[in-house]
Structure formats: structure tokens, C-alpha cells
N, C-alpha and C. Protein backbone atom coordinates (compact mmCIF):
# COMPACT_ATOMS: atom_id res chain seq x y z
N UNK A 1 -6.72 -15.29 94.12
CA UNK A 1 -6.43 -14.71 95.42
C UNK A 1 -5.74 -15.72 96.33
N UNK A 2 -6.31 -17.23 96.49
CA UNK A 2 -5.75 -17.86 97.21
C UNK A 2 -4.37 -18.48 96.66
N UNK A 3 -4.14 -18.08 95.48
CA UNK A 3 -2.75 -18.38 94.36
C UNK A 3 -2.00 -17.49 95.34
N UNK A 4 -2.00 -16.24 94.98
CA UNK A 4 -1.43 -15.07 95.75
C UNK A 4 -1.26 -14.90 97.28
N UNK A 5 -2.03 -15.18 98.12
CA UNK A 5 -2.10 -15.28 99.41
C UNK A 5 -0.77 -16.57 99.59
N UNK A 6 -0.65 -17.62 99.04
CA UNK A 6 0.13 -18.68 99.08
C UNK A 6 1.69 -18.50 99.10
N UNK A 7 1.78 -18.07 97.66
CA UNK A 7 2.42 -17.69 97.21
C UNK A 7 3.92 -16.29 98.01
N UNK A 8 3.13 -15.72 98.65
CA UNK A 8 3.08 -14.17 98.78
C UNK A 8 3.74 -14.67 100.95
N UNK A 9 3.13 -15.50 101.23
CA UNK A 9 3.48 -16.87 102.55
C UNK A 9 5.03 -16.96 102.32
N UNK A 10 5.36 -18.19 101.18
CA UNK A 10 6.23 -18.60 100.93
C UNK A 10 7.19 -17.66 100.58
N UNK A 11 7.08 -16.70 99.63
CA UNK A 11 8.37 -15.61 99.37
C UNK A 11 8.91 -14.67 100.57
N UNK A 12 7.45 -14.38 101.54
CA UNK A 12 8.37 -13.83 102.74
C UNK A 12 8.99 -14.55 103.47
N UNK A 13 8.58 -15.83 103.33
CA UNK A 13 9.61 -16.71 104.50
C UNK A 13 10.46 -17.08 104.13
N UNK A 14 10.99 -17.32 102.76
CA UNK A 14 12.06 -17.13 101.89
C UNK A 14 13.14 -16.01 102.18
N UNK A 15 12.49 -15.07 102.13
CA UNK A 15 13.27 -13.62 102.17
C UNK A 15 13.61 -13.44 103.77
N UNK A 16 12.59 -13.94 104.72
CA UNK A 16 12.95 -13.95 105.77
C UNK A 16 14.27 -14.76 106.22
N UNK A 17 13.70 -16.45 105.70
CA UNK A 17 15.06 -17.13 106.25
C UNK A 17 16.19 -16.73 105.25
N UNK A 18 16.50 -16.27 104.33
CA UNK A 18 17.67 -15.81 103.98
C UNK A 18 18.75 -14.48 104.49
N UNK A 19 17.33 -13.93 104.72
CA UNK A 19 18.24 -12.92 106.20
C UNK A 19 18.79 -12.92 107.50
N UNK A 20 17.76 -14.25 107.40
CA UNK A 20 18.51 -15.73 109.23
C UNK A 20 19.91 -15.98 108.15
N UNK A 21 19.97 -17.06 107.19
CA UNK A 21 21.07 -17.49 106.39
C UNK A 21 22.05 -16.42 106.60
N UNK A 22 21.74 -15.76 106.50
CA UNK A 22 23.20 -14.06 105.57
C UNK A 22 23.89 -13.75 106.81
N UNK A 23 23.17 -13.89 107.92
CA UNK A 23 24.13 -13.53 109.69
C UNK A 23 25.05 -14.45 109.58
N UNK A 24 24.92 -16.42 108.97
CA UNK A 24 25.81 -16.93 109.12
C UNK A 24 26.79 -17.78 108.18
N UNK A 25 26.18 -16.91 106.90
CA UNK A 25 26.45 -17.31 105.71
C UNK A 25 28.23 -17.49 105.52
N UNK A 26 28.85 -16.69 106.30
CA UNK A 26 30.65 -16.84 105.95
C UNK A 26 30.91 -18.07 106.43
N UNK A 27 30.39 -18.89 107.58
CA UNK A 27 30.61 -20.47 107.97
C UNK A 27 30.22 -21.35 107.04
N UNK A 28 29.79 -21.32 106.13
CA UNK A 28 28.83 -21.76 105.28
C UNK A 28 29.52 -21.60 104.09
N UNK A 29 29.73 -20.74 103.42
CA UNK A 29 30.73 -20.38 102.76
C UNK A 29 32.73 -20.91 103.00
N UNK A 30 33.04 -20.68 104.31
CA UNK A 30 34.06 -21.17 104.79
C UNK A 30 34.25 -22.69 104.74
N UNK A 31 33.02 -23.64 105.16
CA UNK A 31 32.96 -24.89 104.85
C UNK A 31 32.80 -25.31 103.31
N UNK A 32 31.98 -25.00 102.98
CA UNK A 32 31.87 -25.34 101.21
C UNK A 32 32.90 -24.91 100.44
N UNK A 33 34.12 -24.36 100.97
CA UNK A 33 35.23 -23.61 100.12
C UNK A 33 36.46 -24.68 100.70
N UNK A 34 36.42 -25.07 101.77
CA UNK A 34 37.16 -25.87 102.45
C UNK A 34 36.99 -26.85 101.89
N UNK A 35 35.90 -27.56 101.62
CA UNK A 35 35.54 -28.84 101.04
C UNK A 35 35.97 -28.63 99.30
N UNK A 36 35.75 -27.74 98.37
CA UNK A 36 36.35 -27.51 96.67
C UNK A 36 37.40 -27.50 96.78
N UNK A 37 37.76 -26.79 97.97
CA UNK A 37 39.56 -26.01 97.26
C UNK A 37 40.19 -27.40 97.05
N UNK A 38 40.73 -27.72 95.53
CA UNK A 38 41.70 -28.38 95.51
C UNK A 38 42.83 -28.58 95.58
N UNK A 39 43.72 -27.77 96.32
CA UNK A 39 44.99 -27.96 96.94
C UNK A 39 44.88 -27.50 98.71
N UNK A 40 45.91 -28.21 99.31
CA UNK A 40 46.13 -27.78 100.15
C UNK A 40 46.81 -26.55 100.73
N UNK A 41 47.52 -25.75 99.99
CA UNK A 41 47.93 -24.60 100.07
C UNK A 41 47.28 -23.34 99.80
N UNK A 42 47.90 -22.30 99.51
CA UNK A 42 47.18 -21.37 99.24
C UNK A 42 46.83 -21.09 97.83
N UNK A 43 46.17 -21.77 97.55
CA UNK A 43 45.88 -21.65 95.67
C UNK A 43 44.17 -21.03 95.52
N UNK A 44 43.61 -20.12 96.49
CA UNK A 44 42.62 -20.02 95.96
C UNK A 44 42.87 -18.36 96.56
N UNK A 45 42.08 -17.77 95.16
CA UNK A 45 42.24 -16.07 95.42
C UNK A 45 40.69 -15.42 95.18
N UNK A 46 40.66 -14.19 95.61
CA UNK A 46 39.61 -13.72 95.50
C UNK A 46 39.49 -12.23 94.64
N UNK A 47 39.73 -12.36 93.22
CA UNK A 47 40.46 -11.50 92.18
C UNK A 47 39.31 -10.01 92.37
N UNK A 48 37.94 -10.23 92.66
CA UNK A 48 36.79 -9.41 92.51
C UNK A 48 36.13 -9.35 93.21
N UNK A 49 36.96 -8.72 94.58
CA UNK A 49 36.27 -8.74 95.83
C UNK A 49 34.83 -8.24 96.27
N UNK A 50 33.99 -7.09 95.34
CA UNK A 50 32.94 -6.83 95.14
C UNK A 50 32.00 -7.85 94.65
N UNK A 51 32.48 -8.94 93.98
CA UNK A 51 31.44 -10.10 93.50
C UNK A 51 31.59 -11.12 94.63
N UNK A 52 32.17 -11.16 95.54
CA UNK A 52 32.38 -11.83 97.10
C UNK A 52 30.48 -11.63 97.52
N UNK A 53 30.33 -10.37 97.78
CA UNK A 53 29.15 -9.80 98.60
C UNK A 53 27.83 -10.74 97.80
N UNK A 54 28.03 -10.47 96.38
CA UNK A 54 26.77 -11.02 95.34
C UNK A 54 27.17 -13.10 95.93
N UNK A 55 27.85 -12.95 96.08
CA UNK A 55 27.84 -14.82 96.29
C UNK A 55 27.13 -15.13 97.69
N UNK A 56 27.62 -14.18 98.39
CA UNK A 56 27.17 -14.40 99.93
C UNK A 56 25.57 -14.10 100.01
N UNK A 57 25.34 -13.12 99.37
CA UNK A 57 23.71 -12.65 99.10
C UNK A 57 22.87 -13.88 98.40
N UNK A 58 23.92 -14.33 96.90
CA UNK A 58 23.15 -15.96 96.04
C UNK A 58 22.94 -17.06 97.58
N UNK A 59 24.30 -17.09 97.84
CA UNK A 59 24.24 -18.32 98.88
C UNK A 59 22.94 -18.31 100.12
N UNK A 60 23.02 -16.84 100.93
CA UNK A 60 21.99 -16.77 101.86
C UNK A 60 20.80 -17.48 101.16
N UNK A 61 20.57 -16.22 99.69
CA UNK A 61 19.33 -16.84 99.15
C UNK A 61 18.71 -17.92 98.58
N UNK A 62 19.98 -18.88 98.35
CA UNK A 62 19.66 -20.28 97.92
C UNK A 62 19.34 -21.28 98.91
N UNK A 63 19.61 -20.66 100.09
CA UNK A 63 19.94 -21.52 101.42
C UNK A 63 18.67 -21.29 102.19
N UNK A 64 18.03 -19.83 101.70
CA UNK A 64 16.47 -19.70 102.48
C UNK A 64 15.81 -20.77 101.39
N UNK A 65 15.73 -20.80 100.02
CA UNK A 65 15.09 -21.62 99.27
C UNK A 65 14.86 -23.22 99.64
N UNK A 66 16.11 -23.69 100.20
CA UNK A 66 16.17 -24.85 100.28
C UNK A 66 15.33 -25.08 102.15
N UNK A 67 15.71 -23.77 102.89
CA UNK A 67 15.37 -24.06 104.31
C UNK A 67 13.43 -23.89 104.13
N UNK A 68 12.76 -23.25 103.46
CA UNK A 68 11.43 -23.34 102.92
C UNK A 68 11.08 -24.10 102.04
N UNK A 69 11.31 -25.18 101.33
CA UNK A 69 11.33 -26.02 100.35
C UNK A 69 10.19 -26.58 100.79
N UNK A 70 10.22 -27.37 102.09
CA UNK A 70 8.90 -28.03 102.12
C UNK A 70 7.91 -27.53 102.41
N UNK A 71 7.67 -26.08 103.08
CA UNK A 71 6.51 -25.13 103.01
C UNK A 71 6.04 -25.03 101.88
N UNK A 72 6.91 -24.38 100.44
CA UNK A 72 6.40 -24.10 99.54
C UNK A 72 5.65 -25.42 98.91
N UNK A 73 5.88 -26.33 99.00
CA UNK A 73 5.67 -28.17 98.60
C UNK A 73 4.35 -28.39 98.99
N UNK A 74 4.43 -28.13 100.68
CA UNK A 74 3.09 -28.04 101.42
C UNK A 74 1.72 -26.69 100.57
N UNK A 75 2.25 -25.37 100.80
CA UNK A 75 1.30 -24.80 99.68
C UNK A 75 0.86 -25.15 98.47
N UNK A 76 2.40 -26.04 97.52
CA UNK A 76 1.78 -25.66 96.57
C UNK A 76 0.01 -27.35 96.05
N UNK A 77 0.78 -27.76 97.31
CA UNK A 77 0.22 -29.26 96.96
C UNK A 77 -1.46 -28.79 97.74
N UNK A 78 -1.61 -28.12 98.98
CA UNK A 78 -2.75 -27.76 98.77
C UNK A 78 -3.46 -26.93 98.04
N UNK A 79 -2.86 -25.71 97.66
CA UNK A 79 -3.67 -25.11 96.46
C UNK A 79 -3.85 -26.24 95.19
N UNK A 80 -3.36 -27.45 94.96
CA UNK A 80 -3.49 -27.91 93.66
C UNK A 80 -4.89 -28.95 94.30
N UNK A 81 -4.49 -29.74 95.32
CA UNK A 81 -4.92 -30.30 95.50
C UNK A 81 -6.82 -30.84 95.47
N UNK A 82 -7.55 -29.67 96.10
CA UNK A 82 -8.84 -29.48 95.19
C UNK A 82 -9.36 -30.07 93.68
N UNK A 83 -8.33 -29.64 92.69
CA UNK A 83 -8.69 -29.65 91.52
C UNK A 83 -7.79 -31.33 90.72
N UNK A 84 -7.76 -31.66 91.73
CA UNK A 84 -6.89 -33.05 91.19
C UNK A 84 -7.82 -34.85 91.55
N UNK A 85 -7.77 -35.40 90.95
CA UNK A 85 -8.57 -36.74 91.02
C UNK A 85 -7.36 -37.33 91.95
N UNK A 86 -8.06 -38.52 92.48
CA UNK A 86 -6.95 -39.67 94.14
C UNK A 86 -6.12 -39.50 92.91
N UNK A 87 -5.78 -39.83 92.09
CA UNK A 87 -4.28 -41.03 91.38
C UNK A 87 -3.87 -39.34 90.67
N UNK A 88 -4.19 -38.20 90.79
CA UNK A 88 -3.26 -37.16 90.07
C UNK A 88 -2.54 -36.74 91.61
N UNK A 89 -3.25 -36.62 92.90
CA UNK A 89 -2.92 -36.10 94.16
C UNK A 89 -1.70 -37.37 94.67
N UNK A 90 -1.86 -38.28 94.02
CA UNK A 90 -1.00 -39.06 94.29
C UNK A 90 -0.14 -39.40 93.79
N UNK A 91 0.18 -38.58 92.58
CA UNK A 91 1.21 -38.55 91.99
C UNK A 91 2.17 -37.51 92.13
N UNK A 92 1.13 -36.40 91.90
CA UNK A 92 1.88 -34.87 92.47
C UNK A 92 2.48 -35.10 93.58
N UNK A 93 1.96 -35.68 94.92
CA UNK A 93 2.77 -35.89 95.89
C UNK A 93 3.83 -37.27 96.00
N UNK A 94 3.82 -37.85 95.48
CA UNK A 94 5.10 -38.62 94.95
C UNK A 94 6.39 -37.74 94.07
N UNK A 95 5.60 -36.92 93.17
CA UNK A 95 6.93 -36.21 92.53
C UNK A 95 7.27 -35.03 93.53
N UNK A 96 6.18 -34.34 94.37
CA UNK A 96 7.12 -33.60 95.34
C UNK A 96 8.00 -34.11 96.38
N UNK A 97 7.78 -35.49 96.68
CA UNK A 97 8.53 -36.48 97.52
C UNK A 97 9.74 -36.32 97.43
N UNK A 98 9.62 -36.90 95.85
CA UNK A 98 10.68 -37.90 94.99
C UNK A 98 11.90 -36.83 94.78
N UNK A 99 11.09 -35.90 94.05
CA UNK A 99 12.16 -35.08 93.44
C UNK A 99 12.78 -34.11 94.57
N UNK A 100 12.25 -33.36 96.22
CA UNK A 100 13.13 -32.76 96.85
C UNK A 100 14.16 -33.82 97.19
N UNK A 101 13.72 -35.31 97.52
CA UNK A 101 14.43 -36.04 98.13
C UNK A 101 16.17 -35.93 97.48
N UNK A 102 15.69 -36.15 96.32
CA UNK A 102 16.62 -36.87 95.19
C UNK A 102 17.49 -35.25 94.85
N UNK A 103 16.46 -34.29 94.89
CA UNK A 103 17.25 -32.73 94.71
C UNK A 103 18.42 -32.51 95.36
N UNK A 104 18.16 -32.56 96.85
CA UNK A 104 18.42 -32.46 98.52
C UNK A 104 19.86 -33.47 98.29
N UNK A 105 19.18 -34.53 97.95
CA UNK A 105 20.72 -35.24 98.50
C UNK A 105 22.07 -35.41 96.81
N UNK A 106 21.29 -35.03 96.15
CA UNK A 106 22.03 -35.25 94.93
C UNK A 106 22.66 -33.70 94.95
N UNK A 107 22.15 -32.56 95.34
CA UNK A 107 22.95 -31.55 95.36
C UNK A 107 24.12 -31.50 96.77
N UNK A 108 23.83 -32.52 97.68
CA UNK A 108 25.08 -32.55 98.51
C UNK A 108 26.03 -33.14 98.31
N UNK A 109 25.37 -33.78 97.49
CA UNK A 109 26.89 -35.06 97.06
C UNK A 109 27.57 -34.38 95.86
N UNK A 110 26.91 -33.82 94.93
CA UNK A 110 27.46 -32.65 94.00
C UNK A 110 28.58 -31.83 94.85
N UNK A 111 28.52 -31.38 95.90
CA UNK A 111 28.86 -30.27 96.55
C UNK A 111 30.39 -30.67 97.13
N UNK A 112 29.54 -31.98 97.98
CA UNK A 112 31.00 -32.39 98.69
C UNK A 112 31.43 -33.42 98.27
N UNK A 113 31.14 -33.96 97.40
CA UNK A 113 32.19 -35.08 96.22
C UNK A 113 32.70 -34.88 95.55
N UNK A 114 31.43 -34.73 94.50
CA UNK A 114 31.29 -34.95 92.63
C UNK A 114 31.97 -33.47 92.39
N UNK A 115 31.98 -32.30 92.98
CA UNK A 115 32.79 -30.97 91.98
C UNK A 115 34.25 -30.95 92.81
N UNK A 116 34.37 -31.66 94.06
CA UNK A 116 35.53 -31.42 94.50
C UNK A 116 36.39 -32.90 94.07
N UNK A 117 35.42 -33.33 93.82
CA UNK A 117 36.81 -34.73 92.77
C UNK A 117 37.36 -34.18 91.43
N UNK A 118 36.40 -33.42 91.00
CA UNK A 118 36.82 -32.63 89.18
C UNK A 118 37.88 -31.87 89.32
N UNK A 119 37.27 -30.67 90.45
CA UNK A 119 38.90 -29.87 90.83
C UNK A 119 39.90 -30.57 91.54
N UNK A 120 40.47 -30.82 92.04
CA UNK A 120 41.06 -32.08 92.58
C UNK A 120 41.59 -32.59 91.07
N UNK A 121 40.97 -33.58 90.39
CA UNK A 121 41.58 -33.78 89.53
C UNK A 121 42.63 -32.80 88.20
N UNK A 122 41.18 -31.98 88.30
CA UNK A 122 42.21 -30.95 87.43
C UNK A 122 43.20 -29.92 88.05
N UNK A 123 43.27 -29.46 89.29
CA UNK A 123 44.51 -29.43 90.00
C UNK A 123 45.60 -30.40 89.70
N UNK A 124 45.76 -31.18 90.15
CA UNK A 124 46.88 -32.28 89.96
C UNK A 124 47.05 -32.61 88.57
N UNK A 125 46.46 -32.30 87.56
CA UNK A 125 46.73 -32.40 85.95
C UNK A 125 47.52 -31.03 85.51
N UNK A 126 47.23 -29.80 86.25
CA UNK A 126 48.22 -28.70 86.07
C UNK A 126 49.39 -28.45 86.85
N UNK A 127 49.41 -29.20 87.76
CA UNK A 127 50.45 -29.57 88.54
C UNK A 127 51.43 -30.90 87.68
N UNK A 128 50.82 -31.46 87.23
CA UNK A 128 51.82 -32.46 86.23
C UNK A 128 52.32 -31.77 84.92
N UNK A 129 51.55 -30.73 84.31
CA UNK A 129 52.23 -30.04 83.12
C UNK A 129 52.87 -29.21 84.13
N UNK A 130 53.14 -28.71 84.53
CA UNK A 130 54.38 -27.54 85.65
C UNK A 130 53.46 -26.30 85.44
N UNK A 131 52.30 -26.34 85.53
CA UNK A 131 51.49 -24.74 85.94
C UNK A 131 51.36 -24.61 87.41
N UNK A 132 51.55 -23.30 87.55
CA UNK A 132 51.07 -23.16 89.14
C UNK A 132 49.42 -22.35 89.28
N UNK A 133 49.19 -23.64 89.81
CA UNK A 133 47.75 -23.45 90.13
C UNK A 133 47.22 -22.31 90.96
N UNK A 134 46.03 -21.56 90.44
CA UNK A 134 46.03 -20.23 91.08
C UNK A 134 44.30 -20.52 90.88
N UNK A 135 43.54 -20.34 91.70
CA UNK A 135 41.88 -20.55 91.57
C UNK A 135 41.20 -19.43 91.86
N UNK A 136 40.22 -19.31 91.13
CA UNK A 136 39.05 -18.17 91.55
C UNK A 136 38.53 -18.70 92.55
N UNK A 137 38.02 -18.46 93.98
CA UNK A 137 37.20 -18.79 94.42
C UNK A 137 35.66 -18.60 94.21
N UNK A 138 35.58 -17.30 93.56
CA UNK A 138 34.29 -17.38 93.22
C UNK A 138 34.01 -18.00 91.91
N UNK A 139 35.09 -18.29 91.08
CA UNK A 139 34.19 -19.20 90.18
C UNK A 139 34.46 -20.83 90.80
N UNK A 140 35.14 -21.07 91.51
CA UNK A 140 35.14 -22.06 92.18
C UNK A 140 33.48 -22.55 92.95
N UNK A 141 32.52 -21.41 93.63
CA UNK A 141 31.58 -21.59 93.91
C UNK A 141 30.45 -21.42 92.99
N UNK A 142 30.46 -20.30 92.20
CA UNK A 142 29.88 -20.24 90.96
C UNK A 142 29.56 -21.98 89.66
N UNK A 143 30.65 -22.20 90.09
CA UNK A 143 30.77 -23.48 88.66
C UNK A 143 30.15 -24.26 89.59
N UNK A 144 30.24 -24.36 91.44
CA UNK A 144 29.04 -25.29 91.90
C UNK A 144 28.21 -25.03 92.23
N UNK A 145 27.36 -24.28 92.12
CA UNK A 145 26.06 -23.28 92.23
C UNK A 145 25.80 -23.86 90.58
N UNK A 146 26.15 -23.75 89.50
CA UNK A 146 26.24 -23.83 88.45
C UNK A 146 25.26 -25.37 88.30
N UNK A 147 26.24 -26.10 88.48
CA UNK A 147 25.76 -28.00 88.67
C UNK A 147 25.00 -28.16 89.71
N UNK A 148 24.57 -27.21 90.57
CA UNK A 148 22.92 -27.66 91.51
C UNK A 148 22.09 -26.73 90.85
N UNK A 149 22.42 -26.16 90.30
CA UNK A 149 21.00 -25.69 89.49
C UNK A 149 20.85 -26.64 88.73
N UNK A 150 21.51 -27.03 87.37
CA UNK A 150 21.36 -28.07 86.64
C UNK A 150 20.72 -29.30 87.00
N UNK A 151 21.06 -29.45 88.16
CA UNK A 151 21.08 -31.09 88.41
C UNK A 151 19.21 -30.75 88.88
N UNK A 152 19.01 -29.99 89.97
CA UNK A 152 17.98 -29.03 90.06
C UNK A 152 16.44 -29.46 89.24
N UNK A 153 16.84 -28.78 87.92
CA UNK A 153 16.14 -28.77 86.54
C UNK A 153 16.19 -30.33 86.05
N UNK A 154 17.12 -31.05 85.87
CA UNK A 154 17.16 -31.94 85.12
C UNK A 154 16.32 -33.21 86.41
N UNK A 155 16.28 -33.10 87.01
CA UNK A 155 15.78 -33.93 88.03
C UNK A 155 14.54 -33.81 88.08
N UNK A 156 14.00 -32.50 88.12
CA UNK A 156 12.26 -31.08 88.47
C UNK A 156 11.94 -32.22 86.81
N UNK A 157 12.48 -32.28 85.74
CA UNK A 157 12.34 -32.47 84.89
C UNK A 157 11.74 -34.08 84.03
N UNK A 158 13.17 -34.64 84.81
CA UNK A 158 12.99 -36.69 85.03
C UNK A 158 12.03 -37.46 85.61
N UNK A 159 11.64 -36.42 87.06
CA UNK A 159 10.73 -36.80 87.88
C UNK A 159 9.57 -36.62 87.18
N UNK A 160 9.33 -35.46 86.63
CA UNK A 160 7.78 -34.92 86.18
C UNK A 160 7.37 -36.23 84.97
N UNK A 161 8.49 -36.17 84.22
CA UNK A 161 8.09 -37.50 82.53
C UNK A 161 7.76 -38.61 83.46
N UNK A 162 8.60 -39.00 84.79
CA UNK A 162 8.33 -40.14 85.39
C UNK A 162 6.59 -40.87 86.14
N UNK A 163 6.53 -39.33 86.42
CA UNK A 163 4.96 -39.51 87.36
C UNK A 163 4.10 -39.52 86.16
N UNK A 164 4.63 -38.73 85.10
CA UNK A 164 2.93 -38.75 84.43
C UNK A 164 3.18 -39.84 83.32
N UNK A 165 4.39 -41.00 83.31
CA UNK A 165 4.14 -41.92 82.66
C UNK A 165 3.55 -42.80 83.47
N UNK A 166 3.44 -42.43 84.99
CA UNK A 166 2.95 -43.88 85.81
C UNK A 166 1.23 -43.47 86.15
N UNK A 167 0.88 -42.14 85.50
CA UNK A 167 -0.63 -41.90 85.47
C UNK A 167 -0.80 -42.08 84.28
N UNK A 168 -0.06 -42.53 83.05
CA UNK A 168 -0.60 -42.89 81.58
C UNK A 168 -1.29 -41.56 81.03
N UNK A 169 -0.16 -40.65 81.23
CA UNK A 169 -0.54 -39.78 80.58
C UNK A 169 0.28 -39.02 79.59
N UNK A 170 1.50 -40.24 79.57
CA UNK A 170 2.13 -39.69 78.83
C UNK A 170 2.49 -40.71 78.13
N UNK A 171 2.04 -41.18 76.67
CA UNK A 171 2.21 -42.68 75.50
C UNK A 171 2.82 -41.87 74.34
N UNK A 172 2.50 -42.85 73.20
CA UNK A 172 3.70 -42.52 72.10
C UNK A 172 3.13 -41.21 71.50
N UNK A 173 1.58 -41.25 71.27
CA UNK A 173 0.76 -39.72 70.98
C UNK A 173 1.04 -38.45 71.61
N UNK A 174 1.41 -38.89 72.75
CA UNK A 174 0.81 -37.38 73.52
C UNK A 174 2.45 -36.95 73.68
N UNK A 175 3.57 -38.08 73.69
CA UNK A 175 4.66 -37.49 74.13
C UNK A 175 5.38 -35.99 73.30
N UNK A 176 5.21 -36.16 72.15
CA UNK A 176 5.79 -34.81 71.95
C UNK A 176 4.64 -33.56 72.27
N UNK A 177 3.97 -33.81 73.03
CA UNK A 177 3.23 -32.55 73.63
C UNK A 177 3.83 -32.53 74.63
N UNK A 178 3.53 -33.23 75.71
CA UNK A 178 4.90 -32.91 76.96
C UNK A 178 6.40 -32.72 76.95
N UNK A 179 6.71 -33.36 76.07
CA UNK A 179 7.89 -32.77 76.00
C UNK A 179 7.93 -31.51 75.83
N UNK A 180 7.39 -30.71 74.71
CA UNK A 180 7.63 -29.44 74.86
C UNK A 180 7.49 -28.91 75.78
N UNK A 181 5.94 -29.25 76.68
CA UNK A 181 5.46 -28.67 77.76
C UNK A 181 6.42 -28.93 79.34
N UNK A 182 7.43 -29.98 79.39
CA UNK A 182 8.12 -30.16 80.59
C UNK A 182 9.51 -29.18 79.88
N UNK A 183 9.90 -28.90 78.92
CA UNK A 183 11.09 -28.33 78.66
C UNK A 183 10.84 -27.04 79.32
């Protein structure tokens, strides 16, 4: 019950702030498209204007996720918290630290660097064979939605092997049990 009660907190305020997000989601969208597009001209199109709406809806809703992040962090660390010894509560809250920290800023730099240096580059590589560059915008946002999920997982993932090797709970025996169990 108190799983559910928690739980049940966090998804409406989720759903809530993504319906705050979605009033101003085209600025948001307008900036993060400004920052990929790799040319300065008009090289980016919008071929499937009905899958426009589904990006703006992903985006609101990824954007309430991230604007509740530390609520849900805060729930989930007190519902665990009870059932955990000092050095497990202190680890759990090191990997919820560690890993929004490292989530948070590694998916901005994804966003406004690392995918707009790739396009960018590969713009100017079809511009040297004589193609004229023509871009999806939505897979333009898609392919970076794409690499913050990833990065996301693989991080939710690094962090977790990390904490429970520094509670020794994870040696040469036990590792292929966690591994399966963090995959």
C-alpha cells in the first residue's frame, strides 16, 4: 500500500508537470532544434507532420520526468529506506546522487554538443561528396532522445555495479549473478 500510495504521488506529478511542460514545449523544442540543426540554412524538414504532435507529447513527457526526478528519488529512497542497514542507505543514496547528477548533466552535453558535433560533421561530409543535405527533423530529435535514453541506462547501470562493489557485494562469485540481475 505504501509502494502504491508513493508511487501513484510521483506519476501524477509527472503527468501533471508534463501538462505545465506541453503549454511550453514549442520553445523547448525550437531551442533544442536550433542547437542540432546542422546547417545554417534551410535543411531541416518536417516530412510527417502528424509524428510532430507524438514528439511534442515524448518531449513534454520526458521533461515532466526529469522536472520530478528528485521527488521520485526522495520517495523512492524513503520507502527503501526502513529495510536497509547505515552502509546499504548509504549507498543507495550515493547512487541516487551520483547517477541523477551524472544523468542530468551528461544528457545536456549529449544534447548541446556531443549529437550536434556528429550532425555537423556529417552535414559537411555530404556537402563534400556534392549531396544536398535535406534533414528530418524529427529524426533529428528522435536519434537524440535516442542517446539520452541510452546514456540514461548505461549510467542507471555503471553506477549500480559501482555502489555495490563499494558495499562488497559484488566479488568474483557473486558477479555473474548481478550481472544478470543489473542487465
Amino acid at each position: 500500500d505504501e509502494l502504491a500510495l508513493r508511487t501513484t504521488r510521483v506519476f501524477l506529478l509527472v503527468g501533471l508537470a508534463s501538462l505545465i511542460w506541453y503549454r511550453s514545449v514549442d520553445v523547448v523544442l525550437d531551442a533544442v532544434m536550433a542547437r542540432l540543426s546542422p546547417c545554417l540554412d534551410d535543411c531541416l524538414n518536417i516530412y510527417e507532420p502528424a509524428q510532430w504532435s507524438v514528439v511534442r507529447w515524448m518531449t513534454a513527457l520526458l521533461l515532466g520526468v526529469l522536472t520530478c526526478l528528485p521527488l521520485a528519488l526522495h520517495q523512492a529512497f524513503q520507502f527503501a529506506k526502513p529495510g536497509l542497514m547505515l552502509t546499504e542507505r548509504q549507498a543507495l543514496r550515493a547512487w541516487m546522487v551520483l547517477t541523477a547528477i551524472v544523468v542530468l548533466a551528461g544528457s545536456w552535453l549529449l544534447v548541446a554538443v556531443g549529437v550536434p558535433e556528429l550532425y555537423a560533421h556529417g552535414y559537411e561530409h555530404h556537402r563534400t561528396i556534392g549531396l544536398d543535405a535535406q534533414y528530418s527533423a524529427l529524426n533529428l530529435l528522435t536519434m537524440a532522445g535516442y542517446a539520452v535514453v541510452v546514456w540514461l541506462t548505461m549510467t542507471s547501470v555503471w553506477f549500480s555495479t559501482v555502489c555495490l562493489g563499494w558495499m562488497g557485494w559484488i566479488t568474483s562469485a557473486t558477479a555473474p549473478v548481478w550481472r544478470w540481475r543489473l542487465y
